[in-house]
PDB file of N, CA and C in Angstrom:
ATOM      1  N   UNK A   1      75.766 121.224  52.251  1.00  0.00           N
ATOM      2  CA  UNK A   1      75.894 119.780  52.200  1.00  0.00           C
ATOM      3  C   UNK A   1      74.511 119.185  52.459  1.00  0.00           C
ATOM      4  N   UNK A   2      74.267 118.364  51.555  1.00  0.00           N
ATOM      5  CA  UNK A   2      72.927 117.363  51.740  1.00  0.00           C
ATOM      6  C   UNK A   2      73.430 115.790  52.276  1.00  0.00           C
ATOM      7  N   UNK A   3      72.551 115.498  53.499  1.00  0.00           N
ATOM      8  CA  UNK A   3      72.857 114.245  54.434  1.00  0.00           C
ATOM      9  C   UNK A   3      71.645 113.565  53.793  1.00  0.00           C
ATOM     10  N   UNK A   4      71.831 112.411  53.613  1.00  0.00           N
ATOM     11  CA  UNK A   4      70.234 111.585  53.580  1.00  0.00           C
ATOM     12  C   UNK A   4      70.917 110.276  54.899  1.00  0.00           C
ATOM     13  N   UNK A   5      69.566 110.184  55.557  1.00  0.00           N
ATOM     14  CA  UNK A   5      69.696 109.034  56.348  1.00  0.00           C
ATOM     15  C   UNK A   5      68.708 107.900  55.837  1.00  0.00           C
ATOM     16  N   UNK A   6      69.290 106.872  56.767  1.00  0.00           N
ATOM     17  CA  UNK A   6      68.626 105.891  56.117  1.00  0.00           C
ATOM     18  C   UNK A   6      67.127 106.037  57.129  1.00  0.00           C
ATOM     19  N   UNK A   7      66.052 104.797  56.537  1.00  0.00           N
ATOM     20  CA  UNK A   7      64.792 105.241  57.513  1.00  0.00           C
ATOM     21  C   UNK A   7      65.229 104.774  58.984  1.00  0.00           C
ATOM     22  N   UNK A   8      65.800 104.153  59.320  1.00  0.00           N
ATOM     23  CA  UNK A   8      66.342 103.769  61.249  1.00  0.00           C
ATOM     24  C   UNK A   8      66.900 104.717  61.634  1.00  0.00           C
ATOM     25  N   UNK A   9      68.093 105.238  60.637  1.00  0.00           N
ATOM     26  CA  UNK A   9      68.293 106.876  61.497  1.00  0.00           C
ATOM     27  C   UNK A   9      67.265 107.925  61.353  1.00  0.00           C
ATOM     28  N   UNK A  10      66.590 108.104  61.023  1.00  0.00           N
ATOM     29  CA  UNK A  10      65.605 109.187  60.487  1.00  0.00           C
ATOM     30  C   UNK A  10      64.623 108.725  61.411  1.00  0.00           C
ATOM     31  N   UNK A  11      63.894 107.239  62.180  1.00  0.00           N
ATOM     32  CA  UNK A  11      63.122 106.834  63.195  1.00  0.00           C
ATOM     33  C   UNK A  11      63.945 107.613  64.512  1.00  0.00           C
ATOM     34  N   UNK A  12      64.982 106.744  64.292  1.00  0.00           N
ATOM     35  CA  UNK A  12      65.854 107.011  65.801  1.00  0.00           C
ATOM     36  C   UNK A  12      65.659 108.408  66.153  1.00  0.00           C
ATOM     37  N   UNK A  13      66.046 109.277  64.743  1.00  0.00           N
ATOM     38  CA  UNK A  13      65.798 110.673  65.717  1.00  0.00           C
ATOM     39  C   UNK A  13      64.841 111.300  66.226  1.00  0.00           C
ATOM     40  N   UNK A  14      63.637 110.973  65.370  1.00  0.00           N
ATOM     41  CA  UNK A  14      62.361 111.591  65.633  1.00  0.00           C
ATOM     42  C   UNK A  14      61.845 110.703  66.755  1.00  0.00           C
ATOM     43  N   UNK A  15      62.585 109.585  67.464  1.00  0.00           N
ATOM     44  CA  UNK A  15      62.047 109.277  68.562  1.00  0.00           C
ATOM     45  C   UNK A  15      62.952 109.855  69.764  1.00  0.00           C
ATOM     46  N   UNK A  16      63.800 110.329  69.369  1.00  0.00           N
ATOM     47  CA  UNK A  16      64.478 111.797  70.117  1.00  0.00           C
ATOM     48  C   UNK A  16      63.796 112.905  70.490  1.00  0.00           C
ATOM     49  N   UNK A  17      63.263 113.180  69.652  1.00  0.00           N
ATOM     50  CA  UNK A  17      63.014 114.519  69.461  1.00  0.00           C
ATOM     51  C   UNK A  17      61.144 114.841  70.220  1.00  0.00           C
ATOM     52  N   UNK A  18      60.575 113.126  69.924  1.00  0.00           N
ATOM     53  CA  UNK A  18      59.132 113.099  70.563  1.00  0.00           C
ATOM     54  C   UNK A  18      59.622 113.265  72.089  1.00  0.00           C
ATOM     55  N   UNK A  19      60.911 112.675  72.350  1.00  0.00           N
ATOM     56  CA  UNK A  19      60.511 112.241  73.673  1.00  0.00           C
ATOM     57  C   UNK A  19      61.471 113.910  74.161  1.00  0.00           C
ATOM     58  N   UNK A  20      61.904 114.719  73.687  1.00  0.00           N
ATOM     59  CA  UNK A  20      61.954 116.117  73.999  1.00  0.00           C
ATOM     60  C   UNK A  20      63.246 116.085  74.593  1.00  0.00           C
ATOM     61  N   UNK A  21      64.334 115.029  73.903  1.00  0.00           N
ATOM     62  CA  UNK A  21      65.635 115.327  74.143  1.00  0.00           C
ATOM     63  C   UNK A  21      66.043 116.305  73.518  1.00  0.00           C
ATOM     64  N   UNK A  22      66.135 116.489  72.310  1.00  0.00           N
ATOM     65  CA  UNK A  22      66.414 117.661  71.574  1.00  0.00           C
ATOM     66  C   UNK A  22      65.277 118.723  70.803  1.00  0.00           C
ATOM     67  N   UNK A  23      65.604 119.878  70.784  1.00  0.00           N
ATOM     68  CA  UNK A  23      65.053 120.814  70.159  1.00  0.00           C
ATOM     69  C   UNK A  23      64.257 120.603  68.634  1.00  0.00           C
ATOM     70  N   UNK A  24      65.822 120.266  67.560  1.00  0.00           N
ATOM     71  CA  UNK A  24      65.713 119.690  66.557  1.00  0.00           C
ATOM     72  C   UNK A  24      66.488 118.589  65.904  1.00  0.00           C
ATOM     73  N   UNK A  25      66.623 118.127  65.114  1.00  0.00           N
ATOM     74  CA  UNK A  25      67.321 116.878  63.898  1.00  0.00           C
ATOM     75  C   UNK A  25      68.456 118.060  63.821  1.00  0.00           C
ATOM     76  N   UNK A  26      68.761 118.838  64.008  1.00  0.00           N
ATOM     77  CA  UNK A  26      70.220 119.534  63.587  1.00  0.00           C
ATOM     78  C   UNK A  26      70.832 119.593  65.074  1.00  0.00           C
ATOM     79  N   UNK A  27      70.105 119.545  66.269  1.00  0.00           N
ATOM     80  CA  UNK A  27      70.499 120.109  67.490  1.00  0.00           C
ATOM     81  C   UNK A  27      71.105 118.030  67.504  1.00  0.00           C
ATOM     82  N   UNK A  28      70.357 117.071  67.531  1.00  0.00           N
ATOM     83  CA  UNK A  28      70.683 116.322  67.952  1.00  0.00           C
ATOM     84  C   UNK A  28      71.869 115.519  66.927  1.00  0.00           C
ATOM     85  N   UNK A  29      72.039 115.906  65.458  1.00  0.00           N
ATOM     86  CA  UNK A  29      72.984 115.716  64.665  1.00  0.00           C
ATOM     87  C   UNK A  29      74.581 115.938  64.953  1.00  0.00           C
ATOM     88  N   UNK A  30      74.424 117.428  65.376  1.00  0.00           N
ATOM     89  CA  UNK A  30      75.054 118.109  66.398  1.00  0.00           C
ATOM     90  C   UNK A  30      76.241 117.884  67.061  1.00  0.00           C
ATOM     91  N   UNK A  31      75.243 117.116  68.490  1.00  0.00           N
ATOM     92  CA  UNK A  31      75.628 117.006  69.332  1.00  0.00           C
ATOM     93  C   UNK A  31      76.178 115.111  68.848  1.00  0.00           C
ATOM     94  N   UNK A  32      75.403 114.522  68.029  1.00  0.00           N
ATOM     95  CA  UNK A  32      76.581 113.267  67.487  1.00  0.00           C
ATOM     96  C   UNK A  32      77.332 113.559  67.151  1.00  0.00           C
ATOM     97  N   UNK A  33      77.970 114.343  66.193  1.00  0.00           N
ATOM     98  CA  UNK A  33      79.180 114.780  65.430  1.00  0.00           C
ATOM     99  C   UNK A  33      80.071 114.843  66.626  1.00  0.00           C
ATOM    100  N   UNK A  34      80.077 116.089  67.502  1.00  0.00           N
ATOM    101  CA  UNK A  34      80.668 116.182  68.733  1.00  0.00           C
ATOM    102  C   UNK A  34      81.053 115.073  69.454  1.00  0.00           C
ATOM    103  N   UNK A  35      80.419 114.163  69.928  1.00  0.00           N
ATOM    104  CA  UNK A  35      80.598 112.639  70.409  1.00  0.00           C
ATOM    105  C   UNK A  35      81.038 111.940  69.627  1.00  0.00           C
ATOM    106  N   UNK A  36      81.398 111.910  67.871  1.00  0.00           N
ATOM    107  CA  UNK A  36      81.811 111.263  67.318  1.00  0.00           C
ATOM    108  C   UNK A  36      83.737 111.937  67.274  1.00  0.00           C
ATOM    109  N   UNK A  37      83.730 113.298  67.309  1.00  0.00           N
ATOM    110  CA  UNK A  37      85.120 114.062  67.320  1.00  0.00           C
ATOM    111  C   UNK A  37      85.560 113.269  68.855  1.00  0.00           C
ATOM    112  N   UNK A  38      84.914 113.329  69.437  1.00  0.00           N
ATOM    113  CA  UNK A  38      85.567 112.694  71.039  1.00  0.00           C
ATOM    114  C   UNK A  38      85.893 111.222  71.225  1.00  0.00           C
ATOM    115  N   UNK A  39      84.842 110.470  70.309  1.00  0.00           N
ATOM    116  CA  UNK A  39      85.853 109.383  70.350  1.00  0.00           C
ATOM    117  C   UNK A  39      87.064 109.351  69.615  1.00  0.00           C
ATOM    118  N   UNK A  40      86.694 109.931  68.535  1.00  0.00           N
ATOM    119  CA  UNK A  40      88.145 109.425  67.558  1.00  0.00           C
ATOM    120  C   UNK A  40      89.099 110.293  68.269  1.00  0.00           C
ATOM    121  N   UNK A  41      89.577 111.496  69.261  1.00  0.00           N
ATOM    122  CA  UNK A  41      90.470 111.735  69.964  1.00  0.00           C
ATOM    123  C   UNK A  41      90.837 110.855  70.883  1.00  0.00           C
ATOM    124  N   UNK A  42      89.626 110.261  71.792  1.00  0.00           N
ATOM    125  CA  UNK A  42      90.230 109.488  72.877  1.00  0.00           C
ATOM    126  C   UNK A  42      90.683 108.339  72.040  1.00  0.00           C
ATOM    127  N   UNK A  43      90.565 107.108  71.367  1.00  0.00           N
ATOM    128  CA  UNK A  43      90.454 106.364  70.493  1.00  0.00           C
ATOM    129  C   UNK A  43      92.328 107.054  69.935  1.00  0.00           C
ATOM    130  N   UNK A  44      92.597 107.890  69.528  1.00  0.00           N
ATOM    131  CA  UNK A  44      94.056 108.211  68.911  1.00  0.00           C
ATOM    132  C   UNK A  44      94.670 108.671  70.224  1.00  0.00           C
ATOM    133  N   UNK A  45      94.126 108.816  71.370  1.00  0.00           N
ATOM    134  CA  UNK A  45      95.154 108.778  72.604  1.00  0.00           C
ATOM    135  C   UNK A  45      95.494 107.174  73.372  1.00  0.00           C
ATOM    136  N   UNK A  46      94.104 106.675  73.179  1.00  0.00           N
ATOM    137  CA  UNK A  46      94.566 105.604  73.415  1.00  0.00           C
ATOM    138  C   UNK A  46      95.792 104.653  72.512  1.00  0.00           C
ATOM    139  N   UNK A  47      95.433 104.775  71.453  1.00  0.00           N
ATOM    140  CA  UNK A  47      96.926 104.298  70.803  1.00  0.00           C
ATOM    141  C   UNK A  47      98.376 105.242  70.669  1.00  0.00           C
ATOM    142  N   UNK A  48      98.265 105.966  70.926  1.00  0.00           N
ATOM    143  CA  UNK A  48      99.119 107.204  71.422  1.00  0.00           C
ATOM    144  C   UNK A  48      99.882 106.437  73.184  1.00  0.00           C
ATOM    145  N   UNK A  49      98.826 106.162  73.763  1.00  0.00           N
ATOM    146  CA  UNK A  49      99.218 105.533  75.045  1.00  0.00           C
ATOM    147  C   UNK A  49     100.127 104.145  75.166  1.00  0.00           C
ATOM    148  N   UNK A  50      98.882 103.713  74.437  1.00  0.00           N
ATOM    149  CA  UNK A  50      99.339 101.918  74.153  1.00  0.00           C
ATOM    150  C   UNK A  50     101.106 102.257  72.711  1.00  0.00           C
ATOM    151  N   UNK A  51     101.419 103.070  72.268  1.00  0.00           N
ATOM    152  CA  UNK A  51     102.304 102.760  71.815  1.00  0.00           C
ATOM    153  C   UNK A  51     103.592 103.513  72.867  1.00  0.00           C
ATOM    154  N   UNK A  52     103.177 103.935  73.759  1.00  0.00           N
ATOM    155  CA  UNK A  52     103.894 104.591  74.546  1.00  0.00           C
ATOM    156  C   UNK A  52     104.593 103.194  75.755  1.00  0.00           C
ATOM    157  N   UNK A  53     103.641 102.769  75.916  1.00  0.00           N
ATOM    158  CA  UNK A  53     103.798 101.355  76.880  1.00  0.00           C
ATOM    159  C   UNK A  53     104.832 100.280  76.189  1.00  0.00           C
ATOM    160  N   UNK A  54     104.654 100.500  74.725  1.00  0.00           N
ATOM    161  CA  UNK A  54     105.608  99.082  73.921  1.00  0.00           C
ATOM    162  C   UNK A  54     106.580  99.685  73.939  1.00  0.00           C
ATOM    163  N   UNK A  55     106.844 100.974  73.268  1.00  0.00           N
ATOM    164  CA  UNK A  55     108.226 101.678  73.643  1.00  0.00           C
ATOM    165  C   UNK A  55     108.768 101.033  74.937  1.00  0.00           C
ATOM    166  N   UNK A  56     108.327 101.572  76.407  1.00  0.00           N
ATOM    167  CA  UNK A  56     108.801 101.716  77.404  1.00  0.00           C
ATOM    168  C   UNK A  56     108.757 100.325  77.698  1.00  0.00           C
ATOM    169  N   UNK A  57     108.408  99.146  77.035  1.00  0.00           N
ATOM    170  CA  UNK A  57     108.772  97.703  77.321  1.00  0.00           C
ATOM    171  C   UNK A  57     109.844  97.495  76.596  1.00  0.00           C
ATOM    172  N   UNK A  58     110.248  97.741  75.413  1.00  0.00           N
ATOM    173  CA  UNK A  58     111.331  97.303  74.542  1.00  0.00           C
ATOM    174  C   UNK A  58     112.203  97.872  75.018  1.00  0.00           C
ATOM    175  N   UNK A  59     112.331  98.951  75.495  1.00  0.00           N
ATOM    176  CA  UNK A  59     113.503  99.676  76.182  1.00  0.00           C
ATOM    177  C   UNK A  59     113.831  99.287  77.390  1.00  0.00           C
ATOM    178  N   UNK A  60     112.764  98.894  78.449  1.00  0.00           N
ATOM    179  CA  UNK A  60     113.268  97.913  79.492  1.00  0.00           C
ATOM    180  C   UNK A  60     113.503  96.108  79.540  1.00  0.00           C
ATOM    181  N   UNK A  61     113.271  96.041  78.444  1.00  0.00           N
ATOM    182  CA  UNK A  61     113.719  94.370  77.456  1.00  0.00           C
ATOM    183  C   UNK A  61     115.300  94.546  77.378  1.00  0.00           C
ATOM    184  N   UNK A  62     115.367  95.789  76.682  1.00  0.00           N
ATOM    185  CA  UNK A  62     117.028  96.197  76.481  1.00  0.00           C
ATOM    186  C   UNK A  62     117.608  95.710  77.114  1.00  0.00           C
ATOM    187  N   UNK A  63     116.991  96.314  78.577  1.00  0.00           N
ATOM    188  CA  UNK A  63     118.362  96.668  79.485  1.00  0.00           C
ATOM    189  C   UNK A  63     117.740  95.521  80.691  1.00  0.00           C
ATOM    190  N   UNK A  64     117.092  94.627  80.435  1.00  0.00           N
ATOM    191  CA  UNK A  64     117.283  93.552  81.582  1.00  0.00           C
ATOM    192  C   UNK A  64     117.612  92.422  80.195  1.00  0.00           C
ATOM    193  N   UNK A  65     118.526  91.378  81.323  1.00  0.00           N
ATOM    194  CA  UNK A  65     119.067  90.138  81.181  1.00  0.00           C
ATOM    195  C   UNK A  65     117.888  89.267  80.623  1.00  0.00           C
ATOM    196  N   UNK A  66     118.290  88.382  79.395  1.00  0.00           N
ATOM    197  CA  UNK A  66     117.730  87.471  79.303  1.00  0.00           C
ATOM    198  C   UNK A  66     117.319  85.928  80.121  1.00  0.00           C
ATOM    199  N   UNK A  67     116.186  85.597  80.111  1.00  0.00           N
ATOM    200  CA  UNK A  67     116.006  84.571  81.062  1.00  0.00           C
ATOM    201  C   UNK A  67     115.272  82.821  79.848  1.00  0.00           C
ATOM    202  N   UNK A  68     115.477  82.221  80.402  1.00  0.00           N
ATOM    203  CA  UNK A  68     115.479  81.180  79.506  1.00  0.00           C
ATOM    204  C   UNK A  68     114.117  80.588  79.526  1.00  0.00           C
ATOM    205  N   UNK A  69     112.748  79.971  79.240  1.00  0.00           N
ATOM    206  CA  UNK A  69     111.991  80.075  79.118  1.00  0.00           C
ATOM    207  C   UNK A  69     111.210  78.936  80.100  1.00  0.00           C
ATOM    208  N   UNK A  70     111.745  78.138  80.747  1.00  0.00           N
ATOM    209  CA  UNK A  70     111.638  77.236  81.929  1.00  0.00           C
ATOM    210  C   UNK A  70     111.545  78.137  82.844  1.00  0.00           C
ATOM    211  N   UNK A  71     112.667  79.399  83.138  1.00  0.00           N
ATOM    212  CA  UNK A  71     112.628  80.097  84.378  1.00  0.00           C
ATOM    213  C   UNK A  71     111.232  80.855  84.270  1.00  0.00           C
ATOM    214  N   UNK A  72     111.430  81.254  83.361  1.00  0.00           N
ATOM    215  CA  UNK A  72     110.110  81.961  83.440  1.00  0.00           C
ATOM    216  C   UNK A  72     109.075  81.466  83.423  1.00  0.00           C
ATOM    217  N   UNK A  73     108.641  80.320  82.533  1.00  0.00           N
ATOM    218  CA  UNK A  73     107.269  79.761  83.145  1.00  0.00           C
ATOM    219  C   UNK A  73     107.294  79.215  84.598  1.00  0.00           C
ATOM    220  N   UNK A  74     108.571  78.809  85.526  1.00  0.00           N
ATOM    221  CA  UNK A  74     108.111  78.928  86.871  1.00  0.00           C
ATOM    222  C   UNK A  74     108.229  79.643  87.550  1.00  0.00           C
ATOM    223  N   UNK A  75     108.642  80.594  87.342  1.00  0.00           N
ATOM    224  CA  UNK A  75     108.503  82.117  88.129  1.00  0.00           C
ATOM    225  C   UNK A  75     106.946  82.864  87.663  1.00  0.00           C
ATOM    226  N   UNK A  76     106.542  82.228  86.988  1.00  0.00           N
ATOM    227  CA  UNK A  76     105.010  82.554  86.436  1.00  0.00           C
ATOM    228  C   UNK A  76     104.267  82.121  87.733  1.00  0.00           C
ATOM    229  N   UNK A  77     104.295  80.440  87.640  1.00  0.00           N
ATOM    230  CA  UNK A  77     103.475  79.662  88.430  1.00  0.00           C
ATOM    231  C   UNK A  77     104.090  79.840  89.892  1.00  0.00           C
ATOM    232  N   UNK A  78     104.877  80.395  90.475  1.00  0.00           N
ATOM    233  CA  UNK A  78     105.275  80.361  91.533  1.00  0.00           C
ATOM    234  C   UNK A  78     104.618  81.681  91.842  1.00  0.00           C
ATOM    235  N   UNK A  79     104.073  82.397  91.049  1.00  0.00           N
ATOM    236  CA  UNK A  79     103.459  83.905  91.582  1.00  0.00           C
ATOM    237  C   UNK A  79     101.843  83.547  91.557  1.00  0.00           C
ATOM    238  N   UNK A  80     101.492  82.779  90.531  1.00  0.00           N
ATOM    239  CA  UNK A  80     100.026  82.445  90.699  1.00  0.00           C
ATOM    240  C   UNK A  80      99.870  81.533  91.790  1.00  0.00           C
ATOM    241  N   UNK A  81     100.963  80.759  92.794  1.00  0.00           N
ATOM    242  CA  UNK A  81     100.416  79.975  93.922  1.00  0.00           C
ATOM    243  C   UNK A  81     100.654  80.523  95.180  1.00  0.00           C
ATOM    244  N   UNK A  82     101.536  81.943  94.854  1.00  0.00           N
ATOM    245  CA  UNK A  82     101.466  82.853  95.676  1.00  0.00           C
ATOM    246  C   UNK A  82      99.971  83.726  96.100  1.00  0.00           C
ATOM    247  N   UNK A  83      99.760  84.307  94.984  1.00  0.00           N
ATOM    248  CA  UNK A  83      98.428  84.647  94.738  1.00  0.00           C
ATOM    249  C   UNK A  83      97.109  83.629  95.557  1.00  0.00           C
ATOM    250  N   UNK A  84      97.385  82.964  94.980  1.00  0.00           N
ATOM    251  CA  UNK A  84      96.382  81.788  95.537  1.00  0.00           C
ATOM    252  C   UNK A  84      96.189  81.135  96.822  1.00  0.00           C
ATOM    253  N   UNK A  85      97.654  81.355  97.693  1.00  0.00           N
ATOM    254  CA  UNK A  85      97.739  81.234  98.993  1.00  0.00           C
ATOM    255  C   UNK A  85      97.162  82.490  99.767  1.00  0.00           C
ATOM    256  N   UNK A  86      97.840  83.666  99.273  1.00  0.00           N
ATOM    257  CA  UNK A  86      96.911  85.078  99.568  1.00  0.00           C
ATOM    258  C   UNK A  86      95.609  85.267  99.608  1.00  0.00           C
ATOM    259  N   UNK A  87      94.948  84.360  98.882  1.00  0.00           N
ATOM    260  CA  UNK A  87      93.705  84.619  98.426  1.00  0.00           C
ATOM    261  C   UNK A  87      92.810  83.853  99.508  1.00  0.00           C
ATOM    262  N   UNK A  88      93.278  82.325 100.162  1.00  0.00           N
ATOM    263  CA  UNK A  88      92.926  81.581 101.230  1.00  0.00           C
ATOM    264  C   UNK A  88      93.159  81.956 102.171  1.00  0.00           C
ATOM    265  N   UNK A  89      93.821  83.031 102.597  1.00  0.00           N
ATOM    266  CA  UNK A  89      94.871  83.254 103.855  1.00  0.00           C
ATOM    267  C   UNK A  89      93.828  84.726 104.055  1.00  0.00           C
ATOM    268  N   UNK A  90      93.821  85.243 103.330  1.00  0.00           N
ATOM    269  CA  UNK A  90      92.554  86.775 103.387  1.00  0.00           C
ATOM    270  C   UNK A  90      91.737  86.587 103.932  1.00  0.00           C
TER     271      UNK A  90
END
């Protein structure tokens, strides 16, 4: 396989390589590829996670009672002046 970079990647590395992070342009290619496999795993666990959380909300949506939308915006604000008394009282 033939890579061409553009000239900023082709700077970037050889200012790698002056300053004696890596060996060579293949050692430090490398070791991006590697860091690039690790994000896109963590990156597909994280949505792996985050769809794990909506599950486990819709399923506890299920099974609690509906509340009407007055209650809940003051059961909102009744926790943020809770908070806020906590916060003076500390």
């Amino acid at each position: 396989m033939s890579i061409s970079l553009t000239p900023d990647q082709e700077r970037f590395i050889q200012t790698k390589l002056q300053a004696g992070k890596y060996r060579s342009a293949e050692e430090a290619l490398e070791i991006a590829l590697r860091l690039l496999d690790e994000y896109d795993r963590a990156d597909t666990e994280w949505i792996e996670a985050v769809r794990e959380k909506i599950d486990a909300a819709i399923l506890a949506s299920d099974q609690t009672p509906p509340i009407d939308g007055e209650t809940f915006v003051n059961q909102i604000i009744e926790r943020f002046r809770q908070g806020q008394k906590n916060l003076h009282l500390g």
